[in-house]
Structure formats: structure tokens, C-alpha cells
N, C-alpha and C. Protein backbone atom coordinates (compact mmCIF):
# COMPACT_ATOMS: atom_id res chain seq x y z
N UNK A 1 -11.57 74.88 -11.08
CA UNK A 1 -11.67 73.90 -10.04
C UNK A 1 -12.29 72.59 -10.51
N UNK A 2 -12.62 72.68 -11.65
CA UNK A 2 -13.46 71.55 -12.14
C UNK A 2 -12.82 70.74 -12.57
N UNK A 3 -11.46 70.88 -12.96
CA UNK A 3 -10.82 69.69 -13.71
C UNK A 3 -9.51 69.41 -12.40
N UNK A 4 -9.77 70.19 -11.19
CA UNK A 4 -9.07 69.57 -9.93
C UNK A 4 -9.76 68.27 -10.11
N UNK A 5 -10.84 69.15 -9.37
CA UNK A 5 -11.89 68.12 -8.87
C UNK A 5 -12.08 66.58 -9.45
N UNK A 6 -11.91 66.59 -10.63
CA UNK A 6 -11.88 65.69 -11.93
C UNK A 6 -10.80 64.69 -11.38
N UNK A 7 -9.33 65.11 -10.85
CA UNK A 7 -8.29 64.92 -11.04
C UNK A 7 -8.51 64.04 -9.68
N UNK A 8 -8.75 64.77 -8.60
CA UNK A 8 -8.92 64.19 -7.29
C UNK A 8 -9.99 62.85 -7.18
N UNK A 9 -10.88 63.23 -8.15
CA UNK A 9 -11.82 62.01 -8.28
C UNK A 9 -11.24 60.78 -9.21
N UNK A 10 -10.61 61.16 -10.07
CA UNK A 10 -9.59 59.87 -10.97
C UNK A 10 -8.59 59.04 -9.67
N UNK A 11 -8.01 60.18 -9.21
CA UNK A 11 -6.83 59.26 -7.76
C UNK A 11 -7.60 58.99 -6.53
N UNK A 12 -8.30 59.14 -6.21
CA UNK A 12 -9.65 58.23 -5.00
C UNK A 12 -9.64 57.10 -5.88
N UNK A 13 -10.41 57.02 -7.17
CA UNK A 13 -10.88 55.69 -7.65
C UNK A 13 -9.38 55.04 -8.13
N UNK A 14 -8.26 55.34 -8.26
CA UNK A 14 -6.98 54.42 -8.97
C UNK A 14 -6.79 54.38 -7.22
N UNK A 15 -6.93 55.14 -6.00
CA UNK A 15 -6.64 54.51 -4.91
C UNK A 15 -7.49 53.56 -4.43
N UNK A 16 -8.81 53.90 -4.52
CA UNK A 16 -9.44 52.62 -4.01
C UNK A 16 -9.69 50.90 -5.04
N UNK A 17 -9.39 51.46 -6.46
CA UNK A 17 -8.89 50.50 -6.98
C UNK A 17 -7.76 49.55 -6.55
N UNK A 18 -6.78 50.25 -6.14
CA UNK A 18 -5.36 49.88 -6.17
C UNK A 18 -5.52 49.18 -4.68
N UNK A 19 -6.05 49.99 -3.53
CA UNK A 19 -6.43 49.15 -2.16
C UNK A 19 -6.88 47.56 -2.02
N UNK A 20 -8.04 47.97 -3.25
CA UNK A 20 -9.41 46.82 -3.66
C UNK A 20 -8.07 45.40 -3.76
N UNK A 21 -7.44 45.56 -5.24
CA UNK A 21 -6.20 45.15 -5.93
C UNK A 21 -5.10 44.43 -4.67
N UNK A 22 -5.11 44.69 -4.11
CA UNK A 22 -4.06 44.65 -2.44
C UNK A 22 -4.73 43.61 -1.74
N UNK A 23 -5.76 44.10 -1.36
CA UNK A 23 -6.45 43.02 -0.58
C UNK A 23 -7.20 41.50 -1.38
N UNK A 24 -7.33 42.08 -2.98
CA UNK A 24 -7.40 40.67 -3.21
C UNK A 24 -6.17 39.73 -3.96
N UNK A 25 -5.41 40.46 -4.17
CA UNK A 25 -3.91 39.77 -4.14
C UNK A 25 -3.45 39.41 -2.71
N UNK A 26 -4.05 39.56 -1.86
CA UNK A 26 -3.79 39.31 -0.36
C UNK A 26 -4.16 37.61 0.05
N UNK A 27 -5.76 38.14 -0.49
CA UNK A 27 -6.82 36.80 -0.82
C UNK A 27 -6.09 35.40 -1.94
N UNK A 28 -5.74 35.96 -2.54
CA UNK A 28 -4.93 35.47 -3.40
C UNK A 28 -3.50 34.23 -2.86
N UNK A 29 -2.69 34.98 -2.18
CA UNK A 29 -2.20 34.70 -1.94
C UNK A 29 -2.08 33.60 -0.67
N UNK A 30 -3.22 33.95 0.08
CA UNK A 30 -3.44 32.93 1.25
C UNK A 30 -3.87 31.56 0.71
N UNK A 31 -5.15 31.86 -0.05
CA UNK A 31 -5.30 30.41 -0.90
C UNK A 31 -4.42 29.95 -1.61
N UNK A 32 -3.06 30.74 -1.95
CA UNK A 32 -2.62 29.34 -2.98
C UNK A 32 -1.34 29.19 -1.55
N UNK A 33 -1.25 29.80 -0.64
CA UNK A 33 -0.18 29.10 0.65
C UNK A 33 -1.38 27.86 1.00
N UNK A 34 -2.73 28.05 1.26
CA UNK A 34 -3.50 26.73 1.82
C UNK A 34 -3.07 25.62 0.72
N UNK A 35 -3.49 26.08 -0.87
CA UNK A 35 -3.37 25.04 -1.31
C UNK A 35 -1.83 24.28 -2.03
N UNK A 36 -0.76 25.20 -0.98
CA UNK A 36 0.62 24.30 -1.20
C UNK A 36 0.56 23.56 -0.28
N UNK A 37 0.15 24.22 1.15
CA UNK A 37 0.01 23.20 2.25
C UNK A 37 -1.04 22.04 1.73
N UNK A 38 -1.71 22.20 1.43
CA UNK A 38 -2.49 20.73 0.93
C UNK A 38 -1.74 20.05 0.30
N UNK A 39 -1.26 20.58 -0.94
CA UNK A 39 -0.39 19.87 -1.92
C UNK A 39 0.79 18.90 -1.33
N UNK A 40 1.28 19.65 0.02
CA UNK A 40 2.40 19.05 0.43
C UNK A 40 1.49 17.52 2.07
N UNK A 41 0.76 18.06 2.03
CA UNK A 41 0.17 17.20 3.02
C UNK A 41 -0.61 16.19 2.37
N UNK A 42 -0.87 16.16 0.78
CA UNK A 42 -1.53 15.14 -0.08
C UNK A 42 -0.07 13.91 -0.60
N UNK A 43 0.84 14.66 -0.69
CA UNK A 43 2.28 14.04 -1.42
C UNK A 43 2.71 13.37 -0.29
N UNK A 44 2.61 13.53 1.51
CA UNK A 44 3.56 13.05 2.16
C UNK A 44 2.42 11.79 2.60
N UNK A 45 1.22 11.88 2.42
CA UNK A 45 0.22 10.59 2.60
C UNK A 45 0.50 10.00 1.12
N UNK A 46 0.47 10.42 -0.18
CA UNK A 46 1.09 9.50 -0.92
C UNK A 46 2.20 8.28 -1.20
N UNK A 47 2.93 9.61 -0.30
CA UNK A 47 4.38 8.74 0.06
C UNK A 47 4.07 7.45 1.01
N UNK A 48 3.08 7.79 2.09
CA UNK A 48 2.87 7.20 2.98
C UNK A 48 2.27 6.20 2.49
N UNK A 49 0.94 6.01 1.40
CA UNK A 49 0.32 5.27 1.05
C UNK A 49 1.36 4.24 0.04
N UNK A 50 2.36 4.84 -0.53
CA UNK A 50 3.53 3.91 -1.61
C UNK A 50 4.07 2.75 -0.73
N UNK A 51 4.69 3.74 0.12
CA UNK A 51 5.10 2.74 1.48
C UNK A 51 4.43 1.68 2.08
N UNK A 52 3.30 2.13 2.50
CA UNK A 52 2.09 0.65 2.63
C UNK A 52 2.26 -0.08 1.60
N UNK A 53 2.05 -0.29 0.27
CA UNK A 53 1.87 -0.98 -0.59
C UNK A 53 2.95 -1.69 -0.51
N UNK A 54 4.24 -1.08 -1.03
CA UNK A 54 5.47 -1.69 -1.10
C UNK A 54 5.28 -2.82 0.53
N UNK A 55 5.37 -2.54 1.82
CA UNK A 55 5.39 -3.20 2.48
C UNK A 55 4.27 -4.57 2.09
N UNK A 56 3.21 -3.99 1.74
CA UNK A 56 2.19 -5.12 1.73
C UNK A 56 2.68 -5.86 0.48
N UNK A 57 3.41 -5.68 -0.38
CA UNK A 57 4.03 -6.20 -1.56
C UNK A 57 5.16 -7.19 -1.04
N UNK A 58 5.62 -6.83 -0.43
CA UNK A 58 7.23 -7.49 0.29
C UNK A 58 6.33 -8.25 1.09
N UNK A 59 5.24 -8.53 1.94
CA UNK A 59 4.63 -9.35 3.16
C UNK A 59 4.01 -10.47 2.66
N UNK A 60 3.31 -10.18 0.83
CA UNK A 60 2.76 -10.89 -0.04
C UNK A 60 3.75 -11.40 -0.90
N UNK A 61 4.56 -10.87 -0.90
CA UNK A 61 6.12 -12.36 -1.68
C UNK A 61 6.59 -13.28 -0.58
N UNK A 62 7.08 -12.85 0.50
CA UNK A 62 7.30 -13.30 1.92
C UNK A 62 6.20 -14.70 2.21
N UNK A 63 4.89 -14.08 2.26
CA UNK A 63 4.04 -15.05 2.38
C UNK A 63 3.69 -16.49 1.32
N UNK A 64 3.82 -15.81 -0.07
CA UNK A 64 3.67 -16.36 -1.15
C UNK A 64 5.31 -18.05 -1.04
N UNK A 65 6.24 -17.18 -0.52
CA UNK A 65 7.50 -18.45 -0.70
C UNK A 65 7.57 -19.46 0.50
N UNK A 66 6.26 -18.96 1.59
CA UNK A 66 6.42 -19.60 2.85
C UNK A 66 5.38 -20.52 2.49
N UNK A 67 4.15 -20.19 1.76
CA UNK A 67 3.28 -20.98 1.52
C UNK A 67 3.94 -22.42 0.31
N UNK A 68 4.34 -21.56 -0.28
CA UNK A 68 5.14 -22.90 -1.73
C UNK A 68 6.04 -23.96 -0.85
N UNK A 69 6.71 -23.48 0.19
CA UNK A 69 7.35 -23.86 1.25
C UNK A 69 6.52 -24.93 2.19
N UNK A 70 5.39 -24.57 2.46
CA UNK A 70 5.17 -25.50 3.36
C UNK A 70 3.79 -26.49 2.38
N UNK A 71 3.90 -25.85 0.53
CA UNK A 71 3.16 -27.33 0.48
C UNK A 71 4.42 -28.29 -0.32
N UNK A 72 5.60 -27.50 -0.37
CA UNK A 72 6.02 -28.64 -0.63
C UNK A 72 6.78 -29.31 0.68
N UNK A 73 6.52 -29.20 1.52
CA UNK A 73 6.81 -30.15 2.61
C UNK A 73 5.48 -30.70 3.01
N UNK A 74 4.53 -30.37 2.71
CA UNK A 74 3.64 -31.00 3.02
C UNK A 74 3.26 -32.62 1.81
N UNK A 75 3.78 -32.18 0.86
CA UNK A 75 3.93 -33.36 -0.45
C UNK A 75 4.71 -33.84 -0.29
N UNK A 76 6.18 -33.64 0.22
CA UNK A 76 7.13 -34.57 0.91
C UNK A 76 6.63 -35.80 1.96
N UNK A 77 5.93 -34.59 2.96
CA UNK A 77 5.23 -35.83 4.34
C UNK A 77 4.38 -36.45 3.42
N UNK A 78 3.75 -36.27 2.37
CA UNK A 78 2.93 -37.12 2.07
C UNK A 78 3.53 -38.35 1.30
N UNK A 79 4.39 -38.22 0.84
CA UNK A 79 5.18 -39.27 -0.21
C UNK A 79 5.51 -39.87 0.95
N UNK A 80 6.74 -39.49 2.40
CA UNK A 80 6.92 -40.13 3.11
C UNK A 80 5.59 -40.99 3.93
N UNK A 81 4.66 -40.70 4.28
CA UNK A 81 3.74 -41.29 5.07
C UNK A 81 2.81 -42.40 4.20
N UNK A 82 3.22 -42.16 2.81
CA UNK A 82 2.70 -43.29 2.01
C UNK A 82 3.82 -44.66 2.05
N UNK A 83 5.18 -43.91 2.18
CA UNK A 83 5.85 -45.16 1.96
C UNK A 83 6.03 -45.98 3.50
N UNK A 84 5.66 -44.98 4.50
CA UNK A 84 5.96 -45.50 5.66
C UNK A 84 4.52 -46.42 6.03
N UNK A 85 3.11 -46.23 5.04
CA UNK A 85 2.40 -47.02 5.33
C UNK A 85 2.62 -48.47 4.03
N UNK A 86 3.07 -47.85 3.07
CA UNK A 86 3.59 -49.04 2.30
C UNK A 86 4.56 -50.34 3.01
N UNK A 87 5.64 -49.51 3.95
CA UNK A 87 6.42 -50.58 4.51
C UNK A 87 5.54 -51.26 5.80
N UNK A 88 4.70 -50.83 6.32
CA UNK A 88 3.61 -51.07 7.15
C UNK A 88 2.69 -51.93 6.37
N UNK A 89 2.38 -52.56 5.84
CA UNK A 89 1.47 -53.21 4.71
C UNK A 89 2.19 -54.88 4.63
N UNK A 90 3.48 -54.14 4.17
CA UNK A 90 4.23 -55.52 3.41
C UNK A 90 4.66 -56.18 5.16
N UNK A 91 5.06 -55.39 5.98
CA UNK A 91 5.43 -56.18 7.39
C UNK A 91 3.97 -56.75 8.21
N UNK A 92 2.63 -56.20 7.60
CA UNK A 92 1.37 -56.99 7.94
C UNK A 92 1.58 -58.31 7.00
N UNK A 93 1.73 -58.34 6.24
CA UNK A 93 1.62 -59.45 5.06
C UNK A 93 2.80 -60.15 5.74
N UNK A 94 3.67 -59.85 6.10
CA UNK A 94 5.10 -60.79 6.26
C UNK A 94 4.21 -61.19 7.75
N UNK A 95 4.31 -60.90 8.73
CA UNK A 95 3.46 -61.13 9.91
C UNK A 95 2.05 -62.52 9.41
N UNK A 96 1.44 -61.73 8.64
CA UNK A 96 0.24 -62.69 8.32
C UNK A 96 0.97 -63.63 7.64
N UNK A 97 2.09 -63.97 7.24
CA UNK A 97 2.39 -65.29 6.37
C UNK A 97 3.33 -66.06 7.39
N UNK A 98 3.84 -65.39 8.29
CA UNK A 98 4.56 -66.27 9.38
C UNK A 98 3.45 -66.89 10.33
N UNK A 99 2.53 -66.02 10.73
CA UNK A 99 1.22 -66.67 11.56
C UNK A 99 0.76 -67.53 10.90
N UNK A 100 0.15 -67.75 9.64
CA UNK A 100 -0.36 -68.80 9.11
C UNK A 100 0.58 -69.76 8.67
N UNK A 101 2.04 -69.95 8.81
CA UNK A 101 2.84 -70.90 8.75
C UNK A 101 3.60 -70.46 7.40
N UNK A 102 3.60 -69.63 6.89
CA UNK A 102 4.20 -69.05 5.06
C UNK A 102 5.08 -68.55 5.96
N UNK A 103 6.33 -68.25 5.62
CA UNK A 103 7.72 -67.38 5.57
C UNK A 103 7.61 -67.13 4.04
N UNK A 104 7.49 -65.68 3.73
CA UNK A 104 7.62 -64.95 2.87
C UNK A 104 9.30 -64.09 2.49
């Protein structure tokens, strides 16, 4: 009976081994489903975060050709508003030379 006994005590411990084995391949397995779900909920805010950029990239060229845009119209009005005070100048002078009796 002694080397039953032996026998019965080897398959308890390869069963409660093998149980043990089960439940932490169980354990096992839940953490790496959490950490696909992370994985996949880190990649679709990545995506999300690419997307911001790119937009803020496209809003900052956008902005960048509106600004070049409005200084060169703003250096235009300025060339124009110089010459429109230039012709404003010479018609004071033509004015001041007809008042004082000069025709210029």
C-alpha cells in the first residue's frame, strides 16, 4: 500500500500543480487581453493625436500664405498711399504757386 499511496500522492500534487498552472495561465491571459485593449486604445489616440497635428500643420501653412498675403498688400497700400501723398504735395505746391501768382 505504500507505493499506492506514493502514487496517489504524486497525482494530487501533478493535479494541484496542473489546477495551480490553469488558473495562472488564466491570469495570464486576462492581462495580456487588458494589455491589447490598451495597446489598441493607445494607437487609436495616436492616430487621433497624428490627425491633430496634420490639421494644425495644414491651419499653420493656410495661415502662414494669408499672412505673406496680407503684408504684401499691405506694402502695396503703402507704396500706393505714398504716391497718393506724393501727388498731394506737388498739387499743394502747384496751388501755392498759382496763389502767390507762379503758374508752375
Amino acid at each position: 500500500m505504500d507505493r499506492l499511496d506514493r502514487i496517489e500522492g504524486i497525482l494530487e500534487k501533478v493535479t494541484y500543480d496542473s489546477e495551480k498552472f490553469q488558473r495562472d495561465l488564466e491570469k495570464i491571459n486576462l492581462t495580456l487581453d487588458k494589455a491589447s485593449a490598451l495597446q489598441h486604445e493607445m494607437a487609436a489616440r495616436q492616430q487621433y493625436h497624428d490627425e491633430a497635428f496634420e490639421r494644425f500643420d495644414e491651419w499653420k501653412r493656410v495661415f502662414s500664405e494669408k499672412m505673406l498675403e496680407i503684408q504684401e498688400n499691405s506694402a502695396r497700400d503703402g507704396e500706393h498711399i505714398r504716391a497718393l501723398v506724393r501727388i498731394a504735395e506737388l498739387h499743394s505746391q502747384r496751388l501755392d504757386g498759382i496763389e502767390g501768382g507762379h503758374a508752375s
